[in-house]
Protein backbone atom coordinates (compact mmCIF):
# COMPACT_ATOMS: atom_id res chain seq x y z
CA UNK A 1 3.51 -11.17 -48.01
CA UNK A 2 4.91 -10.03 -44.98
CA UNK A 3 7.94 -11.73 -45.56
CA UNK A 4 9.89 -8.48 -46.89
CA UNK A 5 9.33 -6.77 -43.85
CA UNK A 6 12.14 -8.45 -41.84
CA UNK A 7 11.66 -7.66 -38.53
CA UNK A 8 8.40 -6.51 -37.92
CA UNK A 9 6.80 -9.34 -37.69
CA UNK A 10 9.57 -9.70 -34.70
CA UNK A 11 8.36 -6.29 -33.42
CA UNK A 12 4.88 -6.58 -33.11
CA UNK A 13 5.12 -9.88 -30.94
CA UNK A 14 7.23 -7.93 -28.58
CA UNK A 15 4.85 -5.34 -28.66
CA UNK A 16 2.03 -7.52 -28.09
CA UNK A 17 4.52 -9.48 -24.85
CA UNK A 18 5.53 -5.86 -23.93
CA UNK A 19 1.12 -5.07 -23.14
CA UNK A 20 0.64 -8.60 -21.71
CA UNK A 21 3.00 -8.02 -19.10
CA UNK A 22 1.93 -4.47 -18.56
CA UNK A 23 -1.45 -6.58 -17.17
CA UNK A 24 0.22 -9.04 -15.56
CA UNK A 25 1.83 -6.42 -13.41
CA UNK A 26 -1.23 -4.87 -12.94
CA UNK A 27 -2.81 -7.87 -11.91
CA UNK A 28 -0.24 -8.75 -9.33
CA UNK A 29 -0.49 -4.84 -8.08
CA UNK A 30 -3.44 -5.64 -6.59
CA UNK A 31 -3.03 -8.77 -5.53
CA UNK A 32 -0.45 -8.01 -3.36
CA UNK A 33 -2.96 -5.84 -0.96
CA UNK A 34 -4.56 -8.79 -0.81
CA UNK A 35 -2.15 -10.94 0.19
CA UNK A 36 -1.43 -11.07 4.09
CA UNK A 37 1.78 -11.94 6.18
CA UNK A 38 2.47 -11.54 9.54
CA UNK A 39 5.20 -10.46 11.65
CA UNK A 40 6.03 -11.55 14.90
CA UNK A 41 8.46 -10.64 18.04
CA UNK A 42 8.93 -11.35 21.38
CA UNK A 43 8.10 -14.65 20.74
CA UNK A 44 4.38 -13.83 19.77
CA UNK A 45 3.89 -11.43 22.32
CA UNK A 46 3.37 -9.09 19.62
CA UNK A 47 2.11 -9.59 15.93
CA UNK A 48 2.03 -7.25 13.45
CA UNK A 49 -0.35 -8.14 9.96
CA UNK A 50 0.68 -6.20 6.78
CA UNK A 51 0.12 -6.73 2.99
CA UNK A 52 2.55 -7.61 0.96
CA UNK A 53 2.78 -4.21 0.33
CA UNK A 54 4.03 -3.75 3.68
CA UNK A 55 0.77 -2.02 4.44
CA UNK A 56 0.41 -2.75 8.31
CA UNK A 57 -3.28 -3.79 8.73
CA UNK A 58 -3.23 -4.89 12.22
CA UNK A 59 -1.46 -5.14 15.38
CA UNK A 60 -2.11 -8.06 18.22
CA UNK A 61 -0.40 -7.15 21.40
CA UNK A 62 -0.85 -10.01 24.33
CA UNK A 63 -1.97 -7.95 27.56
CA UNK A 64 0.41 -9.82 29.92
CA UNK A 65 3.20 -7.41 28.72
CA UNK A 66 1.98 -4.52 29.82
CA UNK A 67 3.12 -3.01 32.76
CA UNK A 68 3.99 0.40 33.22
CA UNK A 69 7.70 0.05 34.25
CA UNK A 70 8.15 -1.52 30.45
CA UNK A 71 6.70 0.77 28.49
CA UNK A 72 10.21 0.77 26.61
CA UNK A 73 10.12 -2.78 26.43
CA UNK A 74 6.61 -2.84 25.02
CA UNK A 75 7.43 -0.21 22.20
CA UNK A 76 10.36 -2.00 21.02
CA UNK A 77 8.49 -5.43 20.75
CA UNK A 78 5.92 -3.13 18.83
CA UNK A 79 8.71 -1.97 16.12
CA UNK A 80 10.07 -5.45 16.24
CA UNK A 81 7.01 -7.03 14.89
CA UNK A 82 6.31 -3.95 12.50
CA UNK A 83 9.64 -4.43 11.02
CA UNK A 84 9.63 -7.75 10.38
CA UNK A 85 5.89 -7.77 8.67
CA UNK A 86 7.73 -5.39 6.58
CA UNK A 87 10.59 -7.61 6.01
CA UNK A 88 8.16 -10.90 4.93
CA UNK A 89 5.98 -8.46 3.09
CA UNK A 90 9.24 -6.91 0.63
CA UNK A 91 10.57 -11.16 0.24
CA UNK A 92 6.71 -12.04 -0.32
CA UNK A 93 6.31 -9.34 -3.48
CA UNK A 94 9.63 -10.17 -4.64
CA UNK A 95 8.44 -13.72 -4.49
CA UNK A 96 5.25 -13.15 -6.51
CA UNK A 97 7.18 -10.67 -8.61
CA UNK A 98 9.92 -13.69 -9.48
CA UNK A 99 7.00 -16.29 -10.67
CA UNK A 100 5.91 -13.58 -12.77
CA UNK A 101 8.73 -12.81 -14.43
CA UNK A 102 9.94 -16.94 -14.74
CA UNK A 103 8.84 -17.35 -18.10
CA UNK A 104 10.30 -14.15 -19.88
CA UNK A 105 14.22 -15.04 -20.36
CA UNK A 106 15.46 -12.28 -18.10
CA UNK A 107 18.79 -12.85 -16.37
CA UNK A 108 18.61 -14.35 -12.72
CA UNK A 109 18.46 -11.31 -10.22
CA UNK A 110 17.32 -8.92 -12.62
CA UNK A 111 14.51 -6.81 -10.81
CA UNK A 112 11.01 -5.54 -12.13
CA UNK A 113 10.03 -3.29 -12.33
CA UNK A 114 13.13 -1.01 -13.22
């Protein structure tokens, strides 16, 4: 019966991939404020906790480093590790984004969402 219709049959399992991904995205939305990394610097002097959002969610600072004459020391150490939570929290949600997206045919390097 629906043979006639040529394509449509095509079109509504697109449509029908097209709303399971929509959830699939959703899903991983949250799970990515879920999911923890950690950033570190001055060799783990200073550690900096973000979601893979790159929410920062805590900071761990080891006392010994402060003292008052490195205060500039002590702020870049602070960056450091905020920066590179950042930086492991972007590769993580590309990383989830990547298994995500395995299965749909899409051309290697091709980012979602657009």
């Amino acid at each position: 019966m629906l043979k006639g219709l040529g394509g449509l049959g095509d079109m509504a399992k697109m449509m029908k991939q097209a709303q399971e991904m929509q959830g699939k995205m959703a899903q991983m939305q949250e799970d990515l404020e879920t999911i923890m990394v950690e950033g570190v610097s001055g060799a783990g002097l200073v550690k900096a906790t973000a979601t893979a959002k790159g929410e920062l969610k805590g900071l761990d600072i080891d006392p010994s480093i402060f003292n008052g004459d490195d205060k500039e020391v002590v702020e870049d150490l602070i960056l450091a590790a905020i920066k590179d939570a950042q930086t492991k929290a972007a590769e993580r949600a590309q990383e989830e984004m990547g298994k995500m997206t395995e299965g749909l045919g899409l051309p290697p390097g091709m980012n979602l969402p657009f």
